[in-house]
C-alpha atoms as a PDB file:
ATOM      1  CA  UNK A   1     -54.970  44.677   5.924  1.00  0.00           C
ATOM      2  CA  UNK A   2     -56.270  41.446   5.938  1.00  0.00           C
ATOM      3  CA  UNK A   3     -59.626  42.963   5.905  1.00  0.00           C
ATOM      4  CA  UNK A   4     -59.076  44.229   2.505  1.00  0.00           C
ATOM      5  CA  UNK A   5     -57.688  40.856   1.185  1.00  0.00           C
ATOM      6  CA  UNK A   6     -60.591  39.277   2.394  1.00  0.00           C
ATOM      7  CA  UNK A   7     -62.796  41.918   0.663  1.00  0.00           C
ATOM      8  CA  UNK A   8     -60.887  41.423  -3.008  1.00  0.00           C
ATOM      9  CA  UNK A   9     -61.005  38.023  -3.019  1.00  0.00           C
ATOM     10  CA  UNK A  10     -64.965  38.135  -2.190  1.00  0.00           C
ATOM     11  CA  UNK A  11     -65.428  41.014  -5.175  1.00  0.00           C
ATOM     12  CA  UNK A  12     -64.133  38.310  -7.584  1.00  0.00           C
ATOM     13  CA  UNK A  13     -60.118  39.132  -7.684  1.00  0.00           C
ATOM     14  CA  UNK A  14     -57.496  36.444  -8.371  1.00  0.00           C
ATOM     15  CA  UNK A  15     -55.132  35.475  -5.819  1.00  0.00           C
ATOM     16  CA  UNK A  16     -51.750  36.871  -6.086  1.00  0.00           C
ATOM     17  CA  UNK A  17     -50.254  33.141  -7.152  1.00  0.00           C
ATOM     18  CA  UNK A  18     -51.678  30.223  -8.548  1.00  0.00           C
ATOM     19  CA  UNK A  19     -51.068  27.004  -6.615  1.00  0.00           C
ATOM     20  CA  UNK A  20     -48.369  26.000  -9.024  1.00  0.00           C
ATOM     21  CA  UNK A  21     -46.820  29.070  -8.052  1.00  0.00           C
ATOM     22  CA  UNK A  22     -47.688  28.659  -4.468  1.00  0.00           C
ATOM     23  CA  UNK A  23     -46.536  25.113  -4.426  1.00  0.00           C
ATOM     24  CA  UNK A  24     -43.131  26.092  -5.849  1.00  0.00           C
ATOM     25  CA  UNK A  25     -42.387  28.170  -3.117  1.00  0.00           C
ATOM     26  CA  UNK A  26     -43.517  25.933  -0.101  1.00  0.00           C
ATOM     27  CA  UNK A  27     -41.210  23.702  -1.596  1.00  0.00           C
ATOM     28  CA  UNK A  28     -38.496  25.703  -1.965  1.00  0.00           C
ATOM     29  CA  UNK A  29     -38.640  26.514   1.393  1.00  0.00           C
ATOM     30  CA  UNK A  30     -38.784  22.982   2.512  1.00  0.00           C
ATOM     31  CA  UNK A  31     -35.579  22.321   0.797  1.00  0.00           C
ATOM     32  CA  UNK A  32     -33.994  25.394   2.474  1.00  0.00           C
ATOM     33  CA  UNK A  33     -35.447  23.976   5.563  1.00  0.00           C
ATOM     34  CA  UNK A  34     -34.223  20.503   5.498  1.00  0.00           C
ATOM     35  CA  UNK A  35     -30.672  22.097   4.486  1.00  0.00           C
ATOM     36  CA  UNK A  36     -31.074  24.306   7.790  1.00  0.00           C
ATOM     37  CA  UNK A  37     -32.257  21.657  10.003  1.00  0.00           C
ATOM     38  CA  UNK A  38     -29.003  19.160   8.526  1.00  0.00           C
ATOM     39  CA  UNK A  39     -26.628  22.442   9.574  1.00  0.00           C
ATOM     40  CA  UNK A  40     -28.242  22.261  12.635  1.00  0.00           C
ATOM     41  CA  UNK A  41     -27.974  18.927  13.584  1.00  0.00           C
ATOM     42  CA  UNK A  42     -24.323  18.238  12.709  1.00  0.00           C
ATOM     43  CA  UNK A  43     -23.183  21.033  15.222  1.00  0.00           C
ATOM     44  CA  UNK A  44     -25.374  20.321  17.819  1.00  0.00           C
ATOM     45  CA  UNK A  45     -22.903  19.348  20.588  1.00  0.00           C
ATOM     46  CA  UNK A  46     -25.901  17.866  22.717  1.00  0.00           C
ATOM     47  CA  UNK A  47     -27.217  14.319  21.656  1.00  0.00           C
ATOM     48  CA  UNK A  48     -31.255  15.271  22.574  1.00  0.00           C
ATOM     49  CA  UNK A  49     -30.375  18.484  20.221  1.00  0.00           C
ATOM     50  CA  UNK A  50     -29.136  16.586  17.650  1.00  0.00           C
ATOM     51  CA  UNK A  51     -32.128  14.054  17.622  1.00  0.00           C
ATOM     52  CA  UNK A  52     -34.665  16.971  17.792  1.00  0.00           C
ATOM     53  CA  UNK A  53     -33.298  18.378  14.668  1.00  0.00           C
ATOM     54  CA  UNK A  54     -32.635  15.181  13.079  1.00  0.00           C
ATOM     55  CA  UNK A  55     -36.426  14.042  13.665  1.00  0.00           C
ATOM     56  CA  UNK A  56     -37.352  17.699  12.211  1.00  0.00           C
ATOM     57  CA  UNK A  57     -35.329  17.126   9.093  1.00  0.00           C
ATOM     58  CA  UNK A  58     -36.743  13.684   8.563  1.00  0.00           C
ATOM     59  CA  UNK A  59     -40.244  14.965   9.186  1.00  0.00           C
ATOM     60  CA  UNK A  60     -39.885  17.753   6.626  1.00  0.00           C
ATOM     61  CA  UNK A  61     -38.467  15.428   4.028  1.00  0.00           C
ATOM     62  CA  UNK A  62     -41.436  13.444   4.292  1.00  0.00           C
ATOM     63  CA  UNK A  63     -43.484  16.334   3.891  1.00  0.00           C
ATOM     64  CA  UNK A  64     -41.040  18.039   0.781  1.00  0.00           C
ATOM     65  CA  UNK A  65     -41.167  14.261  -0.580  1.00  0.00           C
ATOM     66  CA  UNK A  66     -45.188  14.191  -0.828  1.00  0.00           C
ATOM     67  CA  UNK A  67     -45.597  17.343  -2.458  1.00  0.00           C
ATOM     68  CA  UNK A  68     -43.478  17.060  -4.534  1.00  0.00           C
ATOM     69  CA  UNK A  69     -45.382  14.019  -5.442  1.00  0.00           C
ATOM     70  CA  UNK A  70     -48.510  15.622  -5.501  1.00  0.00           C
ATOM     71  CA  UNK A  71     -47.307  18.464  -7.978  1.00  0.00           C
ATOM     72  CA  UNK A  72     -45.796  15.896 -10.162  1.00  0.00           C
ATOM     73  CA  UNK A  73     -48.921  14.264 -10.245  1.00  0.00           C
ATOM     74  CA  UNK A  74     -50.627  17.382 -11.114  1.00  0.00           C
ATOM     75  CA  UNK A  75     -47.984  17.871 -13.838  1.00  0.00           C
ATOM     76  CA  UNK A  76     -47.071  20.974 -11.872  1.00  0.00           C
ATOM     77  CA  UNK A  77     -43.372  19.740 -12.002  1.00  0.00           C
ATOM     78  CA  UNK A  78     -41.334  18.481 -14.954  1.00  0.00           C
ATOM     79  CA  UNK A  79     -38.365  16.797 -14.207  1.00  0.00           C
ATOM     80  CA  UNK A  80     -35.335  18.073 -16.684  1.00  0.00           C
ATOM     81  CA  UNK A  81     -34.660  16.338 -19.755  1.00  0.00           C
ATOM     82  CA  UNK A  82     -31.462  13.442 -19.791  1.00  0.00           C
ATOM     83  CA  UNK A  83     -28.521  15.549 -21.150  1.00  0.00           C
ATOM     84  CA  UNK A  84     -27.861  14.244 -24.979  1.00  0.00           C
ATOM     85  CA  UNK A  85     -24.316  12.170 -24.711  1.00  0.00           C
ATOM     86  CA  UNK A  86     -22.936  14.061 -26.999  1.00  0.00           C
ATOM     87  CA  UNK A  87     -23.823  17.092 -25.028  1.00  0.00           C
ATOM     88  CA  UNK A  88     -21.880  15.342 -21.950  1.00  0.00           C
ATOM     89  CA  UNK A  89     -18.866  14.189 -23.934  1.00  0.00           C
ATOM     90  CA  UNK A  90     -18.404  17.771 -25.420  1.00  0.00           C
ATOM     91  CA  UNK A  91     -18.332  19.553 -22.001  1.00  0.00           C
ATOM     92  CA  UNK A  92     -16.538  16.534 -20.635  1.00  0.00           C
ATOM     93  CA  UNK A  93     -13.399  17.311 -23.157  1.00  0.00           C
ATOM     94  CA  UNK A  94     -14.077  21.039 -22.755  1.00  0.00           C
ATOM     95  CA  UNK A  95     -13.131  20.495 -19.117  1.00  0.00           C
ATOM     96  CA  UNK A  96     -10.527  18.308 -19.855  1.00  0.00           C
ATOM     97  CA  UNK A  97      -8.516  20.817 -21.852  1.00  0.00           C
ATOM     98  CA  UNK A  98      -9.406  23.269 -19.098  1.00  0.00           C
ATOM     99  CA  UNK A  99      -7.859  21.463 -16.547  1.00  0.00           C
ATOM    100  CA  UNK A 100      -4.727  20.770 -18.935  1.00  0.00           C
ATOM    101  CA  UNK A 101      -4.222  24.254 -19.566  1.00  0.00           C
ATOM    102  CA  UNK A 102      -4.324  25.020 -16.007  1.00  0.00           C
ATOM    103  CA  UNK A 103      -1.855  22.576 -15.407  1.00  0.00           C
ATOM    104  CA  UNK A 104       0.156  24.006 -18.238  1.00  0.00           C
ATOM    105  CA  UNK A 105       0.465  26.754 -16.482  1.00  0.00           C
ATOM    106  CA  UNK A 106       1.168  26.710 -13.507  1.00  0.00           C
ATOM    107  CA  UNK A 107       3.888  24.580 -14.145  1.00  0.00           C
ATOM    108  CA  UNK A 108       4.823  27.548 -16.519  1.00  0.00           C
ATOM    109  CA  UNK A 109       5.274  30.023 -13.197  1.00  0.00           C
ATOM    110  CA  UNK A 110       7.208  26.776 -11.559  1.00  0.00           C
ATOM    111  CA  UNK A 111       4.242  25.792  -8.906  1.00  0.00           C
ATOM    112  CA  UNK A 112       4.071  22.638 -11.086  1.00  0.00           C
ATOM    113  CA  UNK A 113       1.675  20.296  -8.871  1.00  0.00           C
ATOM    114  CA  UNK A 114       2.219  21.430  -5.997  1.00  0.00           C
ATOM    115  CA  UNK A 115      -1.118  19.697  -3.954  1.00  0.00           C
ATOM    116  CA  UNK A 116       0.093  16.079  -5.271  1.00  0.00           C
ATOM    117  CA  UNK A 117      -3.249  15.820  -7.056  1.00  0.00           C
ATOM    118  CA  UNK A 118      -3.294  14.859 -10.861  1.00  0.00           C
ATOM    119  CA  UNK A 119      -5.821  14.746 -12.927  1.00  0.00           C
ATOM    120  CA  UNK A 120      -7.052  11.441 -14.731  1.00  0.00           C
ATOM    121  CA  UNK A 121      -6.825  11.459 -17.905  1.00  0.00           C
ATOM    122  CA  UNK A 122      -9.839   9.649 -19.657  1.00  0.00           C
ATOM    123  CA  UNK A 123      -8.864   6.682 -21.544  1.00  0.00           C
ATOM    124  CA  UNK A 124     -12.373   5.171 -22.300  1.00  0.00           C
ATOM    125  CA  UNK A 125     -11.829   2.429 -20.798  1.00  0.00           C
ATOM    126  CA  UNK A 126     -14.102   2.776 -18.139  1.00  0.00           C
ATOM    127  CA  UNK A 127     -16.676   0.457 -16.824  1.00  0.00           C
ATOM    128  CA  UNK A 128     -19.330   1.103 -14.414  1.00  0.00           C
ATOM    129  CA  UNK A 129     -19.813  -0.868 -11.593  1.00  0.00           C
ATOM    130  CA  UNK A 130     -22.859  -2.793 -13.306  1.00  0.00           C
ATOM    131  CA  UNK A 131     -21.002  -3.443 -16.477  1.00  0.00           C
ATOM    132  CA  UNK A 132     -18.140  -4.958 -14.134  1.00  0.00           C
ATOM    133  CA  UNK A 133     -20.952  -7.383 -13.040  1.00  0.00           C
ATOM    134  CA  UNK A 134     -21.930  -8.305 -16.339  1.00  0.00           C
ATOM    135  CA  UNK A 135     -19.067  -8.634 -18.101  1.00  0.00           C
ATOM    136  CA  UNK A 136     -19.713  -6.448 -20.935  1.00  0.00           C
ATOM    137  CA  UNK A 137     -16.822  -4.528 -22.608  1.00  0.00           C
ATOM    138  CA  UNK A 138     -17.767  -1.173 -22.851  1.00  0.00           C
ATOM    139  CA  UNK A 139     -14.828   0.943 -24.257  1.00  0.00           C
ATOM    140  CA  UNK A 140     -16.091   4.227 -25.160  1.00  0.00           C
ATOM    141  CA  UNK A 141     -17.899   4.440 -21.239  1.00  0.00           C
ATOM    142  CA  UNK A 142     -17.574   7.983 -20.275  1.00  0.00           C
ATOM    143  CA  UNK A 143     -16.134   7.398 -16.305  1.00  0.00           C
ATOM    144  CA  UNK A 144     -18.242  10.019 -14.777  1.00  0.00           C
ATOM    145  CA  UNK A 145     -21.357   8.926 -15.965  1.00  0.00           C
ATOM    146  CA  UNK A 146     -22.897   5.644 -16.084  1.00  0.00           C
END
């Protein structure tokens, strides 16, 4: 098999993926790794075990951090767009009136809130840490996002 590989790329074929294709994937799979490796090390019950896979994660984080470097630099990655504030404000009510119809309800079959959790209403008059600092009012901060 890898005979005939070797003979198609040598009579001029293209590779199967391009290297932005092929660099999407090893990174992918570096995530998954690191994510693995993380699993790994919190149930470990020995401590060498735990440092083995801890040194693995933090040696393939290193390696996902420079490529993805690299393809940035290459402008094989974009980085998404900031969401429009409106955009966030919208979905931010949407949710809000979500969560109040929930509520709505099940007080409705008489489960009321039964977890002792309520929801927060948003009063816009959040500020984020670093406004705190600075002492500027904000009053229409949105307090999920700073």
């Amino acid at each position: 098999m890898y005979q005939q590989q070797n003979q198609q790329q040598q009579q001029g074929h293209q590779p199967i993926l391009s290297d932005e294709d092929l660099a999407y994937s090893v990174l992918a799979d570096l995530k998954r790794v690191v994510r693995e490796y993380a699993t790994a090390a919190t149930e470990a019950n020995c401590q060498m075990i735990r440092q083995l896979f801890t040194n693995l994660m933090n040696s393939t984080l290193q390696l996902q951090g420079n490529l993805y470097n690299l393809m940035q630099q290459q402008n094989m990655y974009d980085t998404s767009s900031p969401a429009l504030r409106q955009e966030v404000d919208k979905q931010l009510k949407q949710n809000q009136q979500t969560a109040q119809k929930t509520e709505q309800f099940l007080q409705q079959l008489h489960l009321g809130n039964s977890s002792g959790y309520r929801g927060m209403p948003y009063t816009g008059n959040y500020q984020s840490p670093m406004q705190q600092q600075s002492h500027q009012p904000n009053p229409g901060a949105n307090p999920f996002f700073m």
